[in-house]
PDB file of N, CA and C in Angstrom:
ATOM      1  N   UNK A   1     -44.331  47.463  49.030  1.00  0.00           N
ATOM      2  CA  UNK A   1     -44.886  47.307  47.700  1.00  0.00           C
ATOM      3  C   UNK A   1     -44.089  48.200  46.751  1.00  0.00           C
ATOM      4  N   UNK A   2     -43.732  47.870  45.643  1.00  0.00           N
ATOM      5  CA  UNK A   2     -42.547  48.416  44.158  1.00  0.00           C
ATOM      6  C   UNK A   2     -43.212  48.420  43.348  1.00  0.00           C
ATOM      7  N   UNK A   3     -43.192  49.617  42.422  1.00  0.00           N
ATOM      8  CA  UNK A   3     -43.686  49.725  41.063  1.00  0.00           C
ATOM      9  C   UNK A   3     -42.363  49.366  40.426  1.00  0.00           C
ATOM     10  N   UNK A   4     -42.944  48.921  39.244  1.00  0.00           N
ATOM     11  CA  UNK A   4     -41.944  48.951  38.248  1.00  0.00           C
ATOM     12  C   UNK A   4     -41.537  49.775  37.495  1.00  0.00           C
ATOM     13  N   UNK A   5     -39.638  49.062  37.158  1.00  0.00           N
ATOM     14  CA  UNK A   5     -39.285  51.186  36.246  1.00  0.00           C
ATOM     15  C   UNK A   5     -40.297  51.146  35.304  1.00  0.00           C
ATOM     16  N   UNK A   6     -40.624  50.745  34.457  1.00  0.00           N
ATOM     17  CA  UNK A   6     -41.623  51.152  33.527  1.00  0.00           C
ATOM     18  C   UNK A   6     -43.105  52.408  34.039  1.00  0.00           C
ATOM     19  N   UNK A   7     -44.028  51.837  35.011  1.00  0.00           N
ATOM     20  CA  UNK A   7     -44.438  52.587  35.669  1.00  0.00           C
ATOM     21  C   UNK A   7     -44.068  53.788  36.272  1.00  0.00           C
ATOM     22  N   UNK A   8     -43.008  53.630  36.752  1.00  0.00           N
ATOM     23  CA  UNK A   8     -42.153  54.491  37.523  1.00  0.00           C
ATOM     24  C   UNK A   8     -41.810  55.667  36.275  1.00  0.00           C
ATOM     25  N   UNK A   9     -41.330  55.346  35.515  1.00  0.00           N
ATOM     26  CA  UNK A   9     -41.144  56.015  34.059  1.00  0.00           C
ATOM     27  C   UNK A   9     -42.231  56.945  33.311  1.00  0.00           C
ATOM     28  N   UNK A  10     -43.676  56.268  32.933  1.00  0.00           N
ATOM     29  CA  UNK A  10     -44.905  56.235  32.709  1.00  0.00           C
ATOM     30  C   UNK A  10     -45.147  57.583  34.122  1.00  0.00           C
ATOM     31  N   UNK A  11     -45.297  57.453  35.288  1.00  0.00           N
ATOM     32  CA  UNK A  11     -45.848  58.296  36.350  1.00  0.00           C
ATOM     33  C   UNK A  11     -45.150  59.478  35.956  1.00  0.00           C
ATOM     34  N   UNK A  12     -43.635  59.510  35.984  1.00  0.00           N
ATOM     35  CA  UNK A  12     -43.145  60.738  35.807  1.00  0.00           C
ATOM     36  C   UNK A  12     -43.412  61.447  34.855  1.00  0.00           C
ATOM     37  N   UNK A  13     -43.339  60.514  33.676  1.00  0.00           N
ATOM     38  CA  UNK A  13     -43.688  61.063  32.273  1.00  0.00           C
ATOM     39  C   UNK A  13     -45.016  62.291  32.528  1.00  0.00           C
ATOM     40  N   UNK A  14     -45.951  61.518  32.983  1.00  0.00           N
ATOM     41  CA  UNK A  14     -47.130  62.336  32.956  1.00  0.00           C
ATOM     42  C   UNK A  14     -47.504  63.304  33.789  1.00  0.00           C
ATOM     43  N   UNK A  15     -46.471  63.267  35.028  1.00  0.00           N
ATOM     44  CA  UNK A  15     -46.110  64.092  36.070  1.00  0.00           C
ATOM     45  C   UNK A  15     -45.548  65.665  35.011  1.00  0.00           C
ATOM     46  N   UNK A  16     -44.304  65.159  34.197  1.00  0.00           N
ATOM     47  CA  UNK A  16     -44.052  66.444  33.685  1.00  0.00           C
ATOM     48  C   UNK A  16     -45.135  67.091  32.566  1.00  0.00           C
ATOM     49  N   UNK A  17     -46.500  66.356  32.434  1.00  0.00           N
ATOM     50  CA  UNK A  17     -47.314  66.311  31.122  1.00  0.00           C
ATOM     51  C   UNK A  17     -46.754  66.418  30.156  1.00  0.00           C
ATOM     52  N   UNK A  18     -46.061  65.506  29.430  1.00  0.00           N
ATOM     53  CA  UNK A  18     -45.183  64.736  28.681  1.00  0.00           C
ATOM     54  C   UNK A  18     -45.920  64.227  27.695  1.00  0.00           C
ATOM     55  N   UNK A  19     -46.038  64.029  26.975  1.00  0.00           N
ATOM     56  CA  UNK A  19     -46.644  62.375  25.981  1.00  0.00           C
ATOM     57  C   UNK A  19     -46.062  61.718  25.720  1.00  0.00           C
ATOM     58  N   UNK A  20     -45.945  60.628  25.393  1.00  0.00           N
ATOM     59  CA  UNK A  20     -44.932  59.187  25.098  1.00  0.00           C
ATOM     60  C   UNK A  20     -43.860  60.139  23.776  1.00  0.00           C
ATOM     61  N   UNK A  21     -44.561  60.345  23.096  1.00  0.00           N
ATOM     62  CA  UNK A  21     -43.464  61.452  21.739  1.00  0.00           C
ATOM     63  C   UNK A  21     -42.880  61.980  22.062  1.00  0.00           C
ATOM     64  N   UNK A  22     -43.247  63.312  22.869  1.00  0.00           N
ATOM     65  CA  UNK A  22     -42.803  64.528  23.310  1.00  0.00           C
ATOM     66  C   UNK A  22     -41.351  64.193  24.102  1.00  0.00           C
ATOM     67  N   UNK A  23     -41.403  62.681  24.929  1.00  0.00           N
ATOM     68  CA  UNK A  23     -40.319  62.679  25.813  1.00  0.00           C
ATOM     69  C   UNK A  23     -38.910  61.571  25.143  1.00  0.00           C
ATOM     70  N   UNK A  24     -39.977  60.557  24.323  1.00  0.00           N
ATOM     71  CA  UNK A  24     -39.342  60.156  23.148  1.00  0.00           C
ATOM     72  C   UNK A  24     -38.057  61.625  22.466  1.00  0.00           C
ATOM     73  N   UNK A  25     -38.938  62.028  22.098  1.00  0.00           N
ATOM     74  CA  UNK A  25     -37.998  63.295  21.126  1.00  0.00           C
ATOM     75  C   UNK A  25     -36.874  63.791  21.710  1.00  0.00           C
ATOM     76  N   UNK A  26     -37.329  63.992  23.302  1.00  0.00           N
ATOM     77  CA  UNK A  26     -36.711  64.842  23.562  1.00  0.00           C
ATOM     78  C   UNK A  26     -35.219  64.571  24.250  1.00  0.00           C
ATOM     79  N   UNK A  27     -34.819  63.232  24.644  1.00  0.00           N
ATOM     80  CA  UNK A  27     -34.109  62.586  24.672  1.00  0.00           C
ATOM     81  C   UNK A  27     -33.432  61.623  23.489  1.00  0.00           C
ATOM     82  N   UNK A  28     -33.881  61.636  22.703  1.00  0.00           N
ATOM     83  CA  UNK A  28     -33.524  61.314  21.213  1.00  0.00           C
ATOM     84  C   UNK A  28     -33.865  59.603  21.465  1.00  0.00           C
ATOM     85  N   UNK A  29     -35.130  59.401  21.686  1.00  0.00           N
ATOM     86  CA  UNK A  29     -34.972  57.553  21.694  1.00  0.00           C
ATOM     87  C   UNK A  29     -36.511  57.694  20.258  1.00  0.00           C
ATOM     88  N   UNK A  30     -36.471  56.384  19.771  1.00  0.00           N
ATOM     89  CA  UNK A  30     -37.734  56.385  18.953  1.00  0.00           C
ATOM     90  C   UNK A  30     -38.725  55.847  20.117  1.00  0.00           C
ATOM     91  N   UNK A  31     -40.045  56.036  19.215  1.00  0.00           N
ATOM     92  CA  UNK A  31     -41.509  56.305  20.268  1.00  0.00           C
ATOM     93  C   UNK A  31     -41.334  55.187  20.440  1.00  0.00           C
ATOM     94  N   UNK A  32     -41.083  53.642  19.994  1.00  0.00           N
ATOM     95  CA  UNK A  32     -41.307  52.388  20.178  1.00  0.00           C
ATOM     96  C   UNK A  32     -40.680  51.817  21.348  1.00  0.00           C
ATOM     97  N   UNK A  33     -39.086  52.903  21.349  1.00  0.00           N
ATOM     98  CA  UNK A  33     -38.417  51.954  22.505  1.00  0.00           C
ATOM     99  C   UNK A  33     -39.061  52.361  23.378  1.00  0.00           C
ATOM    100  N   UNK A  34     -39.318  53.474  23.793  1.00  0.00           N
ATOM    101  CA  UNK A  34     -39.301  54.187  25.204  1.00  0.00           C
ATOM    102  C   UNK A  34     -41.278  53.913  25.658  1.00  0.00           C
ATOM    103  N   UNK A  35     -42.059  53.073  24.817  1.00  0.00           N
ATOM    104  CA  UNK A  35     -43.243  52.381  24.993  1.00  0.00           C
ATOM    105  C   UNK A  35     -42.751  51.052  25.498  1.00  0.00           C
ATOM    106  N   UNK A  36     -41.557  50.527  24.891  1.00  0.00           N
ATOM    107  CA  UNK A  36     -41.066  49.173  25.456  1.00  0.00           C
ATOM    108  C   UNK A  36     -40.642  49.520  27.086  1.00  0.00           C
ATOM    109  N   UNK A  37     -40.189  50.577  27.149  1.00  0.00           N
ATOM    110  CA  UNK A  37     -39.682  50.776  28.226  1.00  0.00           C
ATOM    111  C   UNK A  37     -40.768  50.746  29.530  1.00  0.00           C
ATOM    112  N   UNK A  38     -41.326  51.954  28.955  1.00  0.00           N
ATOM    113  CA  UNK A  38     -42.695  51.754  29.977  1.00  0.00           C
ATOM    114  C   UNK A  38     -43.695  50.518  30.347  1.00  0.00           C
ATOM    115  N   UNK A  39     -43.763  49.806  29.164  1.00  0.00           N
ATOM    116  CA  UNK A  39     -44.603  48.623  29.271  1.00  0.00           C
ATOM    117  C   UNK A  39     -43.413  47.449  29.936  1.00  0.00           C
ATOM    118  N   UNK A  40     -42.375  48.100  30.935  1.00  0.00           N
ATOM    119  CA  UNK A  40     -41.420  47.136  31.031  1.00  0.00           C
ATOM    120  C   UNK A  40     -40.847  45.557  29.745  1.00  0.00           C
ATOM    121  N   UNK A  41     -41.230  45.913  28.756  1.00  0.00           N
ATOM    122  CA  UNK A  41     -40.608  45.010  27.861  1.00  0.00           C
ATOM    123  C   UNK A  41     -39.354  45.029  27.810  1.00  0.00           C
ATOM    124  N   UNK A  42     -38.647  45.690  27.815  1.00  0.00           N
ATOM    125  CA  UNK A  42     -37.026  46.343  27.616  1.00  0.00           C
ATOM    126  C   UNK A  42     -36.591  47.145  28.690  1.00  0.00           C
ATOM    127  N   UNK A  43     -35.424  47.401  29.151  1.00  0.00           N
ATOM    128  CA  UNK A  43     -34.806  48.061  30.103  1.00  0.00           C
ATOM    129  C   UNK A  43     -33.718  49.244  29.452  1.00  0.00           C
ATOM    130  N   UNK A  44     -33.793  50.329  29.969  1.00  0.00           N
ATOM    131  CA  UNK A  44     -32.900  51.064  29.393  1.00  0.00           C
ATOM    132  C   UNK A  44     -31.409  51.064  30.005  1.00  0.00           C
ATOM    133  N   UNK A  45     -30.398  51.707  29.304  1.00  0.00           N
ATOM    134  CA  UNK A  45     -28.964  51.339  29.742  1.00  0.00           C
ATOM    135  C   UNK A  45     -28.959  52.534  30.578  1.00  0.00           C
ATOM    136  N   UNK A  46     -27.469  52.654  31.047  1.00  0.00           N
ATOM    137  CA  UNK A  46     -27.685  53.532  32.022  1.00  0.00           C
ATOM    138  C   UNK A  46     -27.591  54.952  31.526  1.00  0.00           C
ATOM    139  N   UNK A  47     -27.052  55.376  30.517  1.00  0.00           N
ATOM    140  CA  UNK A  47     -26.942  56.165  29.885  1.00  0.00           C
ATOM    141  C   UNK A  47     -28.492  57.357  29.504  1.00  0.00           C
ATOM    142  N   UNK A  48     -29.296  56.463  29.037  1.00  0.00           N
ATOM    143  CA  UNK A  48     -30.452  56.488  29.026  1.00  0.00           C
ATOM    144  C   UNK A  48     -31.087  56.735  30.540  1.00  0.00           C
ATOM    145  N   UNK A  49     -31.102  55.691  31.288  1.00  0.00           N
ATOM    146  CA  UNK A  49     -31.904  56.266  32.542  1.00  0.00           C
ATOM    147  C   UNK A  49     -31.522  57.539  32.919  1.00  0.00           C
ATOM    148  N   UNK A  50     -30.183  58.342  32.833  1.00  0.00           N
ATOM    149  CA  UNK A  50     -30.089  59.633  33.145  1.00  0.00           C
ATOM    150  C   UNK A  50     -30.535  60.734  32.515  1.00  0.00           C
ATOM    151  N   UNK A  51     -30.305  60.389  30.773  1.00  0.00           N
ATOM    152  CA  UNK A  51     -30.927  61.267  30.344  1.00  0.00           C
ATOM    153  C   UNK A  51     -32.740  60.939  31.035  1.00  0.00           C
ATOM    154  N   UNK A  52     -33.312  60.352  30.794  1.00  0.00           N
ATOM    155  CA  UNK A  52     -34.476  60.366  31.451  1.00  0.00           C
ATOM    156  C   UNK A  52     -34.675  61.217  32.848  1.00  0.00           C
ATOM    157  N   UNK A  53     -34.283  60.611  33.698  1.00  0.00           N
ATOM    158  CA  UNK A  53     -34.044  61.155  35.122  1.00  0.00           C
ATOM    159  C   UNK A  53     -33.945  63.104  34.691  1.00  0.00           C
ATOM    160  N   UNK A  54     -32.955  63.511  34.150  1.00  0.00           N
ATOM    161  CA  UNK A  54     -32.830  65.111  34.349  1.00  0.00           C
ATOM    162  C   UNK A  54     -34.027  65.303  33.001  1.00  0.00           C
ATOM    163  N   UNK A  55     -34.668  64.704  31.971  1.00  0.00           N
ATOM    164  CA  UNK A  55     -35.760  65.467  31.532  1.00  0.00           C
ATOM    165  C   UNK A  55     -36.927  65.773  32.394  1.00  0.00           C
ATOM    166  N   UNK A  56     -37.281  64.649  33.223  1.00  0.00           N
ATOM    167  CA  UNK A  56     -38.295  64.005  33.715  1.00  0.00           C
ATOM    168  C   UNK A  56     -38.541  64.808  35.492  1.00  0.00           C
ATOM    169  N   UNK A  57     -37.092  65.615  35.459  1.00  0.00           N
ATOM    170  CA  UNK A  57     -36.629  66.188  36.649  1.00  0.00           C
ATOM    171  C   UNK A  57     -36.430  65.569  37.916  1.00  0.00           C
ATOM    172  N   UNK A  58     -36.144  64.631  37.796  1.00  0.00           N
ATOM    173  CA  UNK A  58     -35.844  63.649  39.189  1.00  0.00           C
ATOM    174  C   UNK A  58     -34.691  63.426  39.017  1.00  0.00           C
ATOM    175  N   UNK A  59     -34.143  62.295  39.818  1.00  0.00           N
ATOM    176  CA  UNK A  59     -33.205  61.610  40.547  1.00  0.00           C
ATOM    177  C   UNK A  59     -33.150  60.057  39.740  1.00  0.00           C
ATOM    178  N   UNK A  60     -31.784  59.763  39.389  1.00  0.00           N
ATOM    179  CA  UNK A  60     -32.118  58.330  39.121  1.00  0.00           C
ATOM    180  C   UNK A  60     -32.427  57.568  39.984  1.00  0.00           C
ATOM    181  N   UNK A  61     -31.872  58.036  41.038  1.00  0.00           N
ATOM    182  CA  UNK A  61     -32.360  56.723  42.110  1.00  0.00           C
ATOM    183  C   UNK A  61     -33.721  56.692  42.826  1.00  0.00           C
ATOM    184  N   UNK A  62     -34.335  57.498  42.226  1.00  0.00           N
ATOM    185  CA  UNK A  62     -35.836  57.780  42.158  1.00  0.00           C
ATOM    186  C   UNK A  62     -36.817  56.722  41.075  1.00  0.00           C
ATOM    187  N   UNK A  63     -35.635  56.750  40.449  1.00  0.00           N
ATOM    188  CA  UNK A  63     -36.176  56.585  38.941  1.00  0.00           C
ATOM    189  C   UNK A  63     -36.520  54.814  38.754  1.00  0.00           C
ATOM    190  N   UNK A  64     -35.527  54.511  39.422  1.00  0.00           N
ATOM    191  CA  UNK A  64     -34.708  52.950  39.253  1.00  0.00           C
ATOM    192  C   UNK A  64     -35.341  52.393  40.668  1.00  0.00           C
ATOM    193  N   UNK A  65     -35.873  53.395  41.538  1.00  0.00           N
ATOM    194  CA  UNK A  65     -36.406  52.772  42.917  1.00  0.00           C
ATOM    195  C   UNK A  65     -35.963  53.025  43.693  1.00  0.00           C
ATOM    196  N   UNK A  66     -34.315  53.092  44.104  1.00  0.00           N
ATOM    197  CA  UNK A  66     -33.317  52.704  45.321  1.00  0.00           C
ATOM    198  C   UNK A  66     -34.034  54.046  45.890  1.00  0.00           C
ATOM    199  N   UNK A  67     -35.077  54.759  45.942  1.00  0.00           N
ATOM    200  CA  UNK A  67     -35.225  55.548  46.680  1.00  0.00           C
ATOM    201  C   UNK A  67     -36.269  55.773  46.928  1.00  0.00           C
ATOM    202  N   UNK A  68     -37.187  55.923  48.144  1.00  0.00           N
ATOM    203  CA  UNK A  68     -38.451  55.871  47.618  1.00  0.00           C
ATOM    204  C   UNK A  68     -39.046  57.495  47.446  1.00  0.00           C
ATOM    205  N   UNK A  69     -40.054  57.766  47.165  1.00  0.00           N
ATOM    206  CA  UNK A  69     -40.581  58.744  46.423  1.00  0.00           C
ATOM    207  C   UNK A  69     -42.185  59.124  47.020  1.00  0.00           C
ATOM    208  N   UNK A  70     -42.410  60.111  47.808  1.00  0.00           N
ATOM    209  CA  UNK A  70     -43.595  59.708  48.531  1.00  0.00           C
ATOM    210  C   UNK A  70     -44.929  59.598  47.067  1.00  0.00           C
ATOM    211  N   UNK A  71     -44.672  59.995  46.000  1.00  0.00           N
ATOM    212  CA  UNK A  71     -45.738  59.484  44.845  1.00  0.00           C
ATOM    213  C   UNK A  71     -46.155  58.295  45.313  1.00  0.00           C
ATOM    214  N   UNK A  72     -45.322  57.530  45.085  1.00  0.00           N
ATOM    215  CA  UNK A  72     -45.662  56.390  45.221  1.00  0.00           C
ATOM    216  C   UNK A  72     -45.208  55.032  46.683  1.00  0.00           C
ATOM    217  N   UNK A  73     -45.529  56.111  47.745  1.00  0.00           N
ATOM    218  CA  UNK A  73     -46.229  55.952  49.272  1.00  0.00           C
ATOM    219  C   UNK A  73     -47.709  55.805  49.582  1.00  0.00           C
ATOM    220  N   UNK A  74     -48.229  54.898  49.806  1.00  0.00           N
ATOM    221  CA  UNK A  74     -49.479  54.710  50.435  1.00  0.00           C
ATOM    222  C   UNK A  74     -49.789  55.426  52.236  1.00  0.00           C
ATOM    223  N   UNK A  75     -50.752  56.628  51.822  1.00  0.00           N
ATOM    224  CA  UNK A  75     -50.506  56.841  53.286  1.00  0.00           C
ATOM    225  C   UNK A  75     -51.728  56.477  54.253  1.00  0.00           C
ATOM    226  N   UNK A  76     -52.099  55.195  53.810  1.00  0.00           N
ATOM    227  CA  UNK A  76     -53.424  54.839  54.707  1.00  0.00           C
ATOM    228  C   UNK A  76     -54.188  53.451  54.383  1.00  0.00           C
ATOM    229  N   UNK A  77     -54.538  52.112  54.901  1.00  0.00           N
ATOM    230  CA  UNK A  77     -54.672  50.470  54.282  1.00  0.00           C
ATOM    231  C   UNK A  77     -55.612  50.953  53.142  1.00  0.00           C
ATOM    232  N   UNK A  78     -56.653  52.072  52.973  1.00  0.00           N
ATOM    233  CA  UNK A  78     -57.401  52.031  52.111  1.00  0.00           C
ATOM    234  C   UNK A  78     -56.677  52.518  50.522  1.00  0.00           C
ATOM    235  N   UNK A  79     -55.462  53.513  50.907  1.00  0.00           N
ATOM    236  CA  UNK A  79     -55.056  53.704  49.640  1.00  0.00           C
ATOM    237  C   UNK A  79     -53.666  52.459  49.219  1.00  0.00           C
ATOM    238  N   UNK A  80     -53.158  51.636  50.258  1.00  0.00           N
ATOM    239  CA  UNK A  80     -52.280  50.068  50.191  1.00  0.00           C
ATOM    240  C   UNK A  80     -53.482  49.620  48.663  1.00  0.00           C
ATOM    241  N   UNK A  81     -55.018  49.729  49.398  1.00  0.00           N
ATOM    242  CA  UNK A  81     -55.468  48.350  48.559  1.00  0.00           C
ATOM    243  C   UNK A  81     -55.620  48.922  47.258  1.00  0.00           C
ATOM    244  N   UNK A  82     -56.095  49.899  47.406  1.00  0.00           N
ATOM    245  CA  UNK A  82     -56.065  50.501  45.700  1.00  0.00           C
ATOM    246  C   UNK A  82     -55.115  50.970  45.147  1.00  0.00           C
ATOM    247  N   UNK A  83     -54.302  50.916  45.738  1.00  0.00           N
ATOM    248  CA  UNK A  83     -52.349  50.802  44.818  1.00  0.00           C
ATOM    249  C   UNK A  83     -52.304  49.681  44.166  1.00  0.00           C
ATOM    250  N   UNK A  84     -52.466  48.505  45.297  1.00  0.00           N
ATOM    251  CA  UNK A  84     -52.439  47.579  45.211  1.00  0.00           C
ATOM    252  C   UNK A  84     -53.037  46.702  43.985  1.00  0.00           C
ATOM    253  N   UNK A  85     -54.527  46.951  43.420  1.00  0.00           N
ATOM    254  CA  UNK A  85     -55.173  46.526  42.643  1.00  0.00           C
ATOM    255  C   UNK A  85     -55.231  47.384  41.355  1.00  0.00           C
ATOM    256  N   UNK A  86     -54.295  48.476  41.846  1.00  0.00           N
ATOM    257  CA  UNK A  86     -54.144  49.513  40.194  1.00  0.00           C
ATOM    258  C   UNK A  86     -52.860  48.567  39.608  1.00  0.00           C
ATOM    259  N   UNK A  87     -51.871  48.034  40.566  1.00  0.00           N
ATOM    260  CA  UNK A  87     -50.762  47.759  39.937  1.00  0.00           C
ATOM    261  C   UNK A  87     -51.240  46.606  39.197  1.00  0.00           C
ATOM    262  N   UNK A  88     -52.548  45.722  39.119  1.00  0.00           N
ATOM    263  CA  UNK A  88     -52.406  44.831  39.039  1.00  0.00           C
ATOM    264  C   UNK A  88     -53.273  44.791  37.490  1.00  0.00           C
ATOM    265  N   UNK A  89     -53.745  45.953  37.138  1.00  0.00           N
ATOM    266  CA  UNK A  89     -54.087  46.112  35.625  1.00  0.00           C
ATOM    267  C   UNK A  89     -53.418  46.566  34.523  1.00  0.00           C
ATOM    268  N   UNK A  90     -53.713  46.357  33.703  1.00  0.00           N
ATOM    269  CA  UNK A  90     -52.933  46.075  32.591  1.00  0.00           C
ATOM    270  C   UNK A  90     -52.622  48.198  32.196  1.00  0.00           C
ATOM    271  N   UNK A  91     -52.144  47.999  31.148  1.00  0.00           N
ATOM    272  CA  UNK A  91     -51.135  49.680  31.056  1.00  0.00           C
ATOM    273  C   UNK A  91     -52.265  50.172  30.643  1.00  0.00           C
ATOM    274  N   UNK A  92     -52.855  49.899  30.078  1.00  0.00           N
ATOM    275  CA  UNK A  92     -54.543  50.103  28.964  1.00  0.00           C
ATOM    276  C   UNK A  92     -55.736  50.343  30.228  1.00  0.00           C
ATOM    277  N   UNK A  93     -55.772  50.113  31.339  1.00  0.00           N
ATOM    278  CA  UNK A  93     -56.636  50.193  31.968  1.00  0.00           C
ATOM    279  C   UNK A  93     -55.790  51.291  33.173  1.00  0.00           C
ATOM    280  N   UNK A  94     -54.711  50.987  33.313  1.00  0.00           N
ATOM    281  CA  UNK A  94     -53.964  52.451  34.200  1.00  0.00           C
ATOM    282  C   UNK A  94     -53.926  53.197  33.525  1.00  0.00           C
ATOM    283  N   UNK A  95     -53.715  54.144  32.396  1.00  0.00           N
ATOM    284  CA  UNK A  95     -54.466  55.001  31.875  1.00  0.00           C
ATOM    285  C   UNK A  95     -55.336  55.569  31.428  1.00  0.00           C
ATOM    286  N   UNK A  96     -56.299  54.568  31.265  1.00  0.00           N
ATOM    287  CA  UNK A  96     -57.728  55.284  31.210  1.00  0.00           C
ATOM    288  C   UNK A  96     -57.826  55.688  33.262  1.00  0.00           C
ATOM    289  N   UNK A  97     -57.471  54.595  34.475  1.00  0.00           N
ATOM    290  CA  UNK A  97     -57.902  55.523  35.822  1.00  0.00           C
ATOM    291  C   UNK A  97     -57.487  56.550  36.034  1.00  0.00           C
ATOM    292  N   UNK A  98     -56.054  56.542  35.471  1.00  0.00           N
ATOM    293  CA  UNK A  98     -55.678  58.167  35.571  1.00  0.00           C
ATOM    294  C   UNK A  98     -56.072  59.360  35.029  1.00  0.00           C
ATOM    295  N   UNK A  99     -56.441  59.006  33.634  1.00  0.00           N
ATOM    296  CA  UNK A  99     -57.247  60.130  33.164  1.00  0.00           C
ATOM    297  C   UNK A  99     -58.865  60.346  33.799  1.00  0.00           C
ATOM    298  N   UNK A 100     -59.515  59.538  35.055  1.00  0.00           N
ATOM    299  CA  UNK A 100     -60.509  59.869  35.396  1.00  0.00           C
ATOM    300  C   UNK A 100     -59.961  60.523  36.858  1.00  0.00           C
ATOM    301  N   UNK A 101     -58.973  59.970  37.364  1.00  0.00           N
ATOM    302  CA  UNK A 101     -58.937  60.081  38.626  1.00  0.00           C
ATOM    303  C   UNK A 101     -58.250  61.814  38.329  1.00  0.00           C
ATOM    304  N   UNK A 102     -57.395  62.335  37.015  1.00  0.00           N
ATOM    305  CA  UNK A 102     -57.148  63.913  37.028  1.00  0.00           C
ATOM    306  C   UNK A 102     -58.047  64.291  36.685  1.00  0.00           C
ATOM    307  N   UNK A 103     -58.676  64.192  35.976  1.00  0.00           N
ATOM    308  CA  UNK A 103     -60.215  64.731  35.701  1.00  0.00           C
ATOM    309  C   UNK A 103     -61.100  65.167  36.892  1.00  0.00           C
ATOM    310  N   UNK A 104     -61.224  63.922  38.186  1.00  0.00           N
ATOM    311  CA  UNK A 104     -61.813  64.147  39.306  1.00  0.00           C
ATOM    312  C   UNK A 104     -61.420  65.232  39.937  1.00  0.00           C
ATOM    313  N   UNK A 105     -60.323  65.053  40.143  1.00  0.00           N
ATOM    314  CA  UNK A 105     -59.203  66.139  41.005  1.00  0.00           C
ATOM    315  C   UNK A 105     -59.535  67.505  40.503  1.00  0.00           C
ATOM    316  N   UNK A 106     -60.028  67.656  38.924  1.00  0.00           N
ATOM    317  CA  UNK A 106     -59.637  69.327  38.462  1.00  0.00           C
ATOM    318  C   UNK A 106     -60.963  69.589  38.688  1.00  0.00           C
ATOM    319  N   UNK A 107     -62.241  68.846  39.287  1.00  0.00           N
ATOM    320  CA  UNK A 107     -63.621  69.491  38.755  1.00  0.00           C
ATOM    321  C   UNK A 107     -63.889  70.211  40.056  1.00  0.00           C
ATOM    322  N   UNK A 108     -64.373  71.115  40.056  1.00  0.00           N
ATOM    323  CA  UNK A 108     -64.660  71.584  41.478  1.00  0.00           C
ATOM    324  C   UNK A 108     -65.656  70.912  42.226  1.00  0.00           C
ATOM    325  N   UNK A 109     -65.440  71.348  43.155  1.00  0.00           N
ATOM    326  CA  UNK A 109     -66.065  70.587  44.360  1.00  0.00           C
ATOM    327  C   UNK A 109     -67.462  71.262  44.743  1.00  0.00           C
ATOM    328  N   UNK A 110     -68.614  70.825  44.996  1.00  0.00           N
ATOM    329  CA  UNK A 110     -69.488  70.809  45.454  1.00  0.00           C
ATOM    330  C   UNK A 110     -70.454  71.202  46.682  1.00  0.00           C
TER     331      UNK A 110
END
C-alpha cells in the first residue's frame, strides 16, 4: 500500500510542525502551489522536491517513495485497515483525524 507525494509531503510537513505557510516561505514557493502540491493537484520539479526533502529533514527518496519509511508501515491487519480507510478520505477529513488522533496521544493516560 503507497501514499501519495502529496500526503507524503502533508505527513512530513506536520512531522516538522510546519504549517502550509511556514514551509511555503521557507522554501520560497507561494501558499497555493505547495497546497496544490499536497492535495496532489500539481507535482513539484525536482529542484523543488529537494529543497523540500532537506527543510522537511528527510531524504528525497523518502519523499518521492522509492524508499519506504516505517511512518508509513503498517505494523499489524488492524492498523493495514485503518491506513487503509484514512487514505481513502478526503484532505479535509485527514486533518481533522490527525488533529484528534495528536490530541489523543498528548492526554495522559488513565
Amino acid at each position: 500500500m503507497s501514499t501519495s507525494l502529496g500526503q507524503r509531503i502533508t505527513h512530513y510537513r506536520k512531522k516538522a510542525n510546519l504549517s502550509r505557510k511556514q514551509l511555503a516561505s521557507n522554501i520560497g514557493l507561494a501558499y497555493d502551489t505547495l497546497r496544490r502540491y499536497e492535495n496532489d493537484e500539481r507535482e513539484p520539479n525536482v529542484s523543488t522536491l529537494v529543497d523540500l526533502a532537506k527543510e522537511l529533514n528527510i531524504t528525497v527518496d523518502v519523499l518521492v517513495g522509492a524508499k519506504s519509511h516505517p511512518d508509513f508501515m503498517a505494523q499489524n491487519t488492524g492498523e493495514s485497515a485503518i491506513l487503509r480507510n484514512f487514505r481513502k478520505l478526503s484532505s479535509s477529513w485527514r486533518d481533522r483525524i490527525e488533529t484528534l488522533i495528536s490530541w489523543l496521544a498528548e492526554t495522559p493516560k488513565t
